[in-house]
PDB file of N, CA and C in Angstrom:
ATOM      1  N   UNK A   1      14.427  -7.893  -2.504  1.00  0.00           N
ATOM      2  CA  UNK A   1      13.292  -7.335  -1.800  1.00  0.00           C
ATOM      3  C   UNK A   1      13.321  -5.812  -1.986  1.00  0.00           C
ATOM      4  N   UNK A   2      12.366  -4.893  -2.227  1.00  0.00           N
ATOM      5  CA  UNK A   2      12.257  -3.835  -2.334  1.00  0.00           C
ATOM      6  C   UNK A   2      11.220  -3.580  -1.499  1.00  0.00           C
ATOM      7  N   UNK A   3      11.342  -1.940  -0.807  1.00  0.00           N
ATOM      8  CA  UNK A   3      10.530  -1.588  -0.305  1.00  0.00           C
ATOM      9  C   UNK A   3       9.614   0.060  -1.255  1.00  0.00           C
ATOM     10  N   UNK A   4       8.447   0.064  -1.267  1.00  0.00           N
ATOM     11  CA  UNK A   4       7.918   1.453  -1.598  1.00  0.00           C
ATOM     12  C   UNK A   4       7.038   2.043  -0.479  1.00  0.00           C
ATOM     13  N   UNK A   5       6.809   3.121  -1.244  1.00  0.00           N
ATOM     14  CA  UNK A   5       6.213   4.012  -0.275  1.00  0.00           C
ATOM     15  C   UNK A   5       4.634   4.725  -1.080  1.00  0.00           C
ATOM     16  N   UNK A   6       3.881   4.180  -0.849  1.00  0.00           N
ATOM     17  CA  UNK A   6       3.001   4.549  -1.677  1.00  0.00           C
ATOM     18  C   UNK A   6       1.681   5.462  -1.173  1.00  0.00           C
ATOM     19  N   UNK A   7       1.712   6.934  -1.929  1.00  0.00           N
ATOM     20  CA  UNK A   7       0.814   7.994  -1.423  1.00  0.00           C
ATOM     21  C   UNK A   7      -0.547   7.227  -1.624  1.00  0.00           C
ATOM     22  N   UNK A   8      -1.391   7.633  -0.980  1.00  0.00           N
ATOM     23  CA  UNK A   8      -3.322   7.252  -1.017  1.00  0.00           C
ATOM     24  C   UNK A   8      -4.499   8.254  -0.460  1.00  0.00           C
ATOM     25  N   UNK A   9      -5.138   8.227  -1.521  1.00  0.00           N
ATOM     26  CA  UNK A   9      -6.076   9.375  -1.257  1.00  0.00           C
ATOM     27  C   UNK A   9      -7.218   8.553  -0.924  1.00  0.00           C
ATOM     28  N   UNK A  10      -7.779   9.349   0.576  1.00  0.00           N
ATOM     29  CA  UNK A  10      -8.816   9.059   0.532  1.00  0.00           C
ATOM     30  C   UNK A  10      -9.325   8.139   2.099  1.00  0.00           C
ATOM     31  N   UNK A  11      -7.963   7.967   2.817  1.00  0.00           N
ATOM     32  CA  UNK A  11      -7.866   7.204   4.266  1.00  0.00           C
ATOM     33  C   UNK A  11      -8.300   8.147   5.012  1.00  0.00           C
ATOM     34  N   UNK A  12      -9.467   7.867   5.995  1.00  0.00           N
ATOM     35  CA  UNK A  12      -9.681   8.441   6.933  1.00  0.00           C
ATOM     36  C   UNK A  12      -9.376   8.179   8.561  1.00  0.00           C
ATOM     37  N   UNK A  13      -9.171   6.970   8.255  1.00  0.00           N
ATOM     38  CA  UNK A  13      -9.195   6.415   9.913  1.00  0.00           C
ATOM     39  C   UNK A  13      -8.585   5.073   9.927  1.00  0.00           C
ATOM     40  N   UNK A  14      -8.788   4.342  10.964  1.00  0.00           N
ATOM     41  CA  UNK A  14      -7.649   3.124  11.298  1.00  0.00           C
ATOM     42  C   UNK A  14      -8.357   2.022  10.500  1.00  0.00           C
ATOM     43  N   UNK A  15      -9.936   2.333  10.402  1.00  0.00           N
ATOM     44  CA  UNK A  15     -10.401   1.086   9.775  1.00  0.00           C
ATOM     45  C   UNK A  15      -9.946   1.193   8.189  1.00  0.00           C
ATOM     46  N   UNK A  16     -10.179   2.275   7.402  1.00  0.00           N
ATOM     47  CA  UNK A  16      -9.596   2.876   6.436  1.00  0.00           C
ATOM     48  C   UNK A  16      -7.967   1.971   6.020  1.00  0.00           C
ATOM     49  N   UNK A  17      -6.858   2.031   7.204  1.00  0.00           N
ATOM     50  CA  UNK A  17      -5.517   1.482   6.916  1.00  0.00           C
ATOM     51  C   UNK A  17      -5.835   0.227   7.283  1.00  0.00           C
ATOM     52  N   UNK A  18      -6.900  -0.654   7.663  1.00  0.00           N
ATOM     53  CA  UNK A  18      -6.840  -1.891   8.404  1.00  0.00           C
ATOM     54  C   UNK A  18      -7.109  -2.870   6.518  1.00  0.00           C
ATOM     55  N   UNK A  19      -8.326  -1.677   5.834  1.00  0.00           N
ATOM     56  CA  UNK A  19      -8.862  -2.317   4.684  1.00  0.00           C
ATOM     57  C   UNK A  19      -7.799  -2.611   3.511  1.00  0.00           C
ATOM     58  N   UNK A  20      -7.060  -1.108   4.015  1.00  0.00           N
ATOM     59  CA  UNK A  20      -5.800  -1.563   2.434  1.00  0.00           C
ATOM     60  C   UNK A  20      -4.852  -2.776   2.977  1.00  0.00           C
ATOM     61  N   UNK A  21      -4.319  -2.269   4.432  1.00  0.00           N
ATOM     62  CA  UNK A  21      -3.432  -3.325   4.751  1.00  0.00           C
ATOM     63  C   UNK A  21      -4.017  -4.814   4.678  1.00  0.00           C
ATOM     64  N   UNK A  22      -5.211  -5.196   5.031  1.00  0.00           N
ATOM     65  CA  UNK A  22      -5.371  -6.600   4.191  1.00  0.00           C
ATOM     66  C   UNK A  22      -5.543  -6.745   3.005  1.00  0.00           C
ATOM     67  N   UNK A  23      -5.579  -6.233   1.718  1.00  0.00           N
ATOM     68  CA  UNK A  23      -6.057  -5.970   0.485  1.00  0.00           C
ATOM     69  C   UNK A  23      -4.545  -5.909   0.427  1.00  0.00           C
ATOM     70  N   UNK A  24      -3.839  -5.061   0.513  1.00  0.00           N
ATOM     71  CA  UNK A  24      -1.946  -5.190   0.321  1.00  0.00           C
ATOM     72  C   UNK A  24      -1.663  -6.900   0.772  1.00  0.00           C
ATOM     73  N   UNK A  25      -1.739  -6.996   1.475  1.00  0.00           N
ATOM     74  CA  UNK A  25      -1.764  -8.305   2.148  1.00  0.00           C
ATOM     75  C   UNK A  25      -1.891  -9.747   1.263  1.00  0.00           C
ATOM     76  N   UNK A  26      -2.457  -9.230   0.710  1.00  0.00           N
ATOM     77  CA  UNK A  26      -2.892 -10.534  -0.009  1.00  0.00           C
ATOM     78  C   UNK A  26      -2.061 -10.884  -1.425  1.00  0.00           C
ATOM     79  N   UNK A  27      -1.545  -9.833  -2.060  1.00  0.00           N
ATOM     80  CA  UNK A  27      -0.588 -10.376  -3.166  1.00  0.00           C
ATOM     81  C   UNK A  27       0.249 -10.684  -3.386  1.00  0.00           C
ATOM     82  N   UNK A  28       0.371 -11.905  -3.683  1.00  0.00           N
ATOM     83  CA  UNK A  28       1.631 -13.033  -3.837  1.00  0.00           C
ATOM     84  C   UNK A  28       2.993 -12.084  -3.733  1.00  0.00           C
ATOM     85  N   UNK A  29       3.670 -12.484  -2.981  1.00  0.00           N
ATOM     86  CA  UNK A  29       5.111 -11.284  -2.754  1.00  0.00           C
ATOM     87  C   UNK A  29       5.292 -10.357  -2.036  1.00  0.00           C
ATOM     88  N   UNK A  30       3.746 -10.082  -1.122  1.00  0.00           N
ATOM     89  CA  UNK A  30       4.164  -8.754  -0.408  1.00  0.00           C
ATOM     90  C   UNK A  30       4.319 -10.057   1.163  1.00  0.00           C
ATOM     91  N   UNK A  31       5.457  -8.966   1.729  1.00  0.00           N
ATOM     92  CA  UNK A  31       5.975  -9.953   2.711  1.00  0.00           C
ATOM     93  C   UNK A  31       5.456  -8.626   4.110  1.00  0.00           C
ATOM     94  N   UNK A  32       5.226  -7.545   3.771  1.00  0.00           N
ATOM     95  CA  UNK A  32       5.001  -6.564   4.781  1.00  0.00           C
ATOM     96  C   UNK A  32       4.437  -5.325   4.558  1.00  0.00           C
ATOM     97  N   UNK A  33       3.607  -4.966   4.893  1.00  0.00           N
ATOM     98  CA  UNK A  33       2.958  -3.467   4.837  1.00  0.00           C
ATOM     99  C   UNK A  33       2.469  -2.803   5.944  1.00  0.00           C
ATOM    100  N   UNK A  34       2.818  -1.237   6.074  1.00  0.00           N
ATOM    101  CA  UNK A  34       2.751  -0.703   7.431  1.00  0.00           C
ATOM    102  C   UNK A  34       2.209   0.782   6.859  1.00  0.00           C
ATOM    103  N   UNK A  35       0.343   0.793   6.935  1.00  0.00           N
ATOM    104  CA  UNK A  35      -0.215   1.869   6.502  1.00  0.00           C
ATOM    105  C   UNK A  35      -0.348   2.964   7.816  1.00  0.00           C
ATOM    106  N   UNK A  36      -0.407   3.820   7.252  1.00  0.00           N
ATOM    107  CA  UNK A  36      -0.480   5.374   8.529  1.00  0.00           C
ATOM    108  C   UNK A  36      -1.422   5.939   7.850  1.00  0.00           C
ATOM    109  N   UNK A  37      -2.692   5.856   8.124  1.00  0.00           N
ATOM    110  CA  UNK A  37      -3.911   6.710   7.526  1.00  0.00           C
ATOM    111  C   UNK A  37      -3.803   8.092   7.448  1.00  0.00           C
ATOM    112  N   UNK A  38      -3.285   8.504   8.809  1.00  0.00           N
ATOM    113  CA  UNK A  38      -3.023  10.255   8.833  1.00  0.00           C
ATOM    114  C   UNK A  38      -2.283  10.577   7.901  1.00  0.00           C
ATOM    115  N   UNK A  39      -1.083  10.247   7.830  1.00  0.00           N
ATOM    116  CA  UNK A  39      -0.144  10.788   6.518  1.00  0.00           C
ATOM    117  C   UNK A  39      -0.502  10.141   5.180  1.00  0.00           C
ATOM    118  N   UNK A  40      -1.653   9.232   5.367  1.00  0.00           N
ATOM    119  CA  UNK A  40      -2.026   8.742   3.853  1.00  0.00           C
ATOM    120  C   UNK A  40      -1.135   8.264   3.269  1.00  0.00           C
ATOM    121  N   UNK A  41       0.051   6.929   3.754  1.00  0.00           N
ATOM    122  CA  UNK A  41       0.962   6.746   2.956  1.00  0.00           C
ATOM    123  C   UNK A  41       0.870   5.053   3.836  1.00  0.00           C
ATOM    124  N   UNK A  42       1.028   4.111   3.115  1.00  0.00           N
ATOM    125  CA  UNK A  42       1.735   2.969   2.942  1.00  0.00           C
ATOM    126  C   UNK A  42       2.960   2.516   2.387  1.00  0.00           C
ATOM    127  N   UNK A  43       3.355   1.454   3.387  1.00  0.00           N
ATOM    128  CA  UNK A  43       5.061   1.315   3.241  1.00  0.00           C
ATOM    129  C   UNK A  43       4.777  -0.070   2.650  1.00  0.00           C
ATOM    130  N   UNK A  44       5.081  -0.559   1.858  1.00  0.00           N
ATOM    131  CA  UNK A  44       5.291  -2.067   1.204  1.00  0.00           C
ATOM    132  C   UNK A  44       6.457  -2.341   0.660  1.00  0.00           C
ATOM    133  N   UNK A  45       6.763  -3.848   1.446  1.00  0.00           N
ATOM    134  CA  UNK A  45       8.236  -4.411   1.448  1.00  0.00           C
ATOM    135  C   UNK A  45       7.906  -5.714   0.145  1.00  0.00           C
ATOM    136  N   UNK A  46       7.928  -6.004  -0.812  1.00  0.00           N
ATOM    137  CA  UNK A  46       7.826  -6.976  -1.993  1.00  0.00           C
ATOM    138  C   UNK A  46       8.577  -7.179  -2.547  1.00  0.00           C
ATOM    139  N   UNK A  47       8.468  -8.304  -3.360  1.00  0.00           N
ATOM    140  CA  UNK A  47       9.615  -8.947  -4.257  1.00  0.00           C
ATOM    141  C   UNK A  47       8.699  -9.313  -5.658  1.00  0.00           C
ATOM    142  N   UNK A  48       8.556  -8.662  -6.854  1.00  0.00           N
ATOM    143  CA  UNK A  48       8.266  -9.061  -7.881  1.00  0.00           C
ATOM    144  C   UNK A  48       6.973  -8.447  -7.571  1.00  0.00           C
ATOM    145  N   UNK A  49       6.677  -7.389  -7.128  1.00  0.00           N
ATOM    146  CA  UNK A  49       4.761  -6.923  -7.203  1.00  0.00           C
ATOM    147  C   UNK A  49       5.242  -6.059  -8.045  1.00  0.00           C
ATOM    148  N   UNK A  50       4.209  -5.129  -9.080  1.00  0.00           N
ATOM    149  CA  UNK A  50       4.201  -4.103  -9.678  1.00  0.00           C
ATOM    150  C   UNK A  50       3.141  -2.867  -8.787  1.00  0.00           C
ATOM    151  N   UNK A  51       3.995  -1.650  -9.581  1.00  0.00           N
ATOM    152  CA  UNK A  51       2.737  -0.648  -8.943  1.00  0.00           C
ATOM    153  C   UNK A  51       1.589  -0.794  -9.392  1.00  0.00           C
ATOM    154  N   UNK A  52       1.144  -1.458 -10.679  1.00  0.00           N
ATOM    155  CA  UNK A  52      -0.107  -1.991 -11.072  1.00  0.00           C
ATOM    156  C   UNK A  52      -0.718  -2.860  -9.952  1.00  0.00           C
ATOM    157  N   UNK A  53       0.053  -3.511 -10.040  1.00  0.00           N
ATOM    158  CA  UNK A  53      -0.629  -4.792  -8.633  1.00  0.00           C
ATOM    159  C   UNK A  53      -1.470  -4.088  -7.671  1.00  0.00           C
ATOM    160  N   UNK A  54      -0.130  -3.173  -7.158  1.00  0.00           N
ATOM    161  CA  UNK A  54      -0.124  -2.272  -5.659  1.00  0.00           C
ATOM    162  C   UNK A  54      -1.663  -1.381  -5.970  1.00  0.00           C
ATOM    163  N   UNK A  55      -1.747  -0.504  -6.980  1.00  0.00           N
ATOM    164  CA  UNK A  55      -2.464   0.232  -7.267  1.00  0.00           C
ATOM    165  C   UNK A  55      -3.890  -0.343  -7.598  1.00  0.00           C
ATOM    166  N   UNK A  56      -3.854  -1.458  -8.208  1.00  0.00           N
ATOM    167  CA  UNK A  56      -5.071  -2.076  -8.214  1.00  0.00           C
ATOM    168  C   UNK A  56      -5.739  -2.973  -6.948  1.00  0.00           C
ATOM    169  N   UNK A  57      -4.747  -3.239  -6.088  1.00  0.00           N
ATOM    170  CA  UNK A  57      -5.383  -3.990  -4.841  1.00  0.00           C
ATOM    171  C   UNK A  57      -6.254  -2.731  -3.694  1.00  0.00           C
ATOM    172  N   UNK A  58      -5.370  -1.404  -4.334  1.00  0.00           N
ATOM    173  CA  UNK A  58      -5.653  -0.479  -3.173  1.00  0.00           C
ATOM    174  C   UNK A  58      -6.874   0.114  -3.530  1.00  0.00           C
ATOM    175  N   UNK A  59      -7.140   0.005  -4.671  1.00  0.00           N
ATOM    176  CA  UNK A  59      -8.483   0.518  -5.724  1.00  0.00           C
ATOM    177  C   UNK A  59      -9.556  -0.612  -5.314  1.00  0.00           C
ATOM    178  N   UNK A  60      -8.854  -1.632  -5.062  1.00  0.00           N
ATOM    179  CA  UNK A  60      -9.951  -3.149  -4.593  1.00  0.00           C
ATOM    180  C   UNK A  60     -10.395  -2.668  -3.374  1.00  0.00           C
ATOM    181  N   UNK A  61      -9.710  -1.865  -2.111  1.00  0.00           N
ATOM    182  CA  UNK A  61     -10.378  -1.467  -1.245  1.00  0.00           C
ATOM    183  C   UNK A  61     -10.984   0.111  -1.138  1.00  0.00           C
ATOM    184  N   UNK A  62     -11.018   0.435  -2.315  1.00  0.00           N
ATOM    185  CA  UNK A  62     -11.739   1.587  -1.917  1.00  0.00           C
ATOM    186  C   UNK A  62     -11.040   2.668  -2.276  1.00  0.00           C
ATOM    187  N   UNK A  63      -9.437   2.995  -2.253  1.00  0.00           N
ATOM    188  CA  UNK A  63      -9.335   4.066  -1.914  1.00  0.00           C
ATOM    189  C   UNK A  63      -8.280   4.578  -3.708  1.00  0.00           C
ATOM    190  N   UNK A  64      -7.652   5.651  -3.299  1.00  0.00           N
ATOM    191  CA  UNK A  64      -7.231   5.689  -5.034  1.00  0.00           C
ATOM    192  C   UNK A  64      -5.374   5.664  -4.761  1.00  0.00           C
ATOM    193  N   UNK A  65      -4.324   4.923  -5.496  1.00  0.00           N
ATOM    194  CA  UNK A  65      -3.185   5.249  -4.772  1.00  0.00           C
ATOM    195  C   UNK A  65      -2.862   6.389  -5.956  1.00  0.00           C
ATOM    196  N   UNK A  66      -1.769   7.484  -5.307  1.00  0.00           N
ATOM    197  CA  UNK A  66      -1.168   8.416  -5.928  1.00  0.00           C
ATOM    198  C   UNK A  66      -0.417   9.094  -6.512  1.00  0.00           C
ATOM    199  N   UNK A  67       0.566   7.979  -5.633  1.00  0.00           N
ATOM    200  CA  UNK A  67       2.150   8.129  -6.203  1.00  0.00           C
ATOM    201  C   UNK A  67       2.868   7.221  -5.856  1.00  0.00           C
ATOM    202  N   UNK A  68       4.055   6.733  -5.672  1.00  0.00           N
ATOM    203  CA  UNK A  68       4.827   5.357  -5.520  1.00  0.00           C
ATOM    204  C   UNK A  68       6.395   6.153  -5.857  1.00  0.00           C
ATOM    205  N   UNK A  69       6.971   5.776  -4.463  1.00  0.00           N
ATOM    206  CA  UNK A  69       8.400   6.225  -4.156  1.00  0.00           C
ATOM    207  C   UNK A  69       9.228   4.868  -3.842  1.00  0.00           C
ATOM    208  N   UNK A  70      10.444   5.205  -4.312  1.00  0.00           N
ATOM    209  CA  UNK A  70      11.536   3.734  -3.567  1.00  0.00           C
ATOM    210  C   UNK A  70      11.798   4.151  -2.359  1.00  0.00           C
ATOM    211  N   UNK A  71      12.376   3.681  -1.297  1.00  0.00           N
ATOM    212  CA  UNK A  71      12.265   3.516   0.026  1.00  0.00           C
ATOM    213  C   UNK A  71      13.906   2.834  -0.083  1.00  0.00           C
ATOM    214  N   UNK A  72      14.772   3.844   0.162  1.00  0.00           N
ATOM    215  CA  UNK A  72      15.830   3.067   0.564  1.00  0.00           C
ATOM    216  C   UNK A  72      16.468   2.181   2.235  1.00  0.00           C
ATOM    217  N   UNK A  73      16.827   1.411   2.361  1.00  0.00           N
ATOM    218  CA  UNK A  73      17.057   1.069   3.858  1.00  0.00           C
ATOM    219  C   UNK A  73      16.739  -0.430   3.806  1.00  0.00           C
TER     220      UNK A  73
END
């Protein structure tokens, strides 16, 4: 299981983190995601997703992702 941390441009508000977090939500392997609109960053816990995946589901809702960090812990 790995976790990332992935920057996003473009969240304004809770409905904003409600759209990626179901759009994260949905690809085979993600077992958890915990978006914070203010800091513009989503946490995703997966097993076998790519940042392609990640980056294209988040583009499915709208917004653009920016960067993608490992998340140790």
């Amino acid at each position: 299981m790995s976790k990332i941390e992935i920057s996003i441009e473009g969240m304004t508000c809770g409905h904003c983190a409600m759209t990626v977090t179901n759009e994260l939500a949905t690809l085979e392997g993600v077992s958890n995601v915990q978006v914070d609109h203010a800091a513009g960053k989503a946490t995703v816990e997966s097993e076998g997703v790519s940042e392609d995946q990640l980056s294209a589901a988040i583009e499915e809702a709208g917004y653009q992702a920016t960067g993608f960090a490992s998340v140790n812990g």
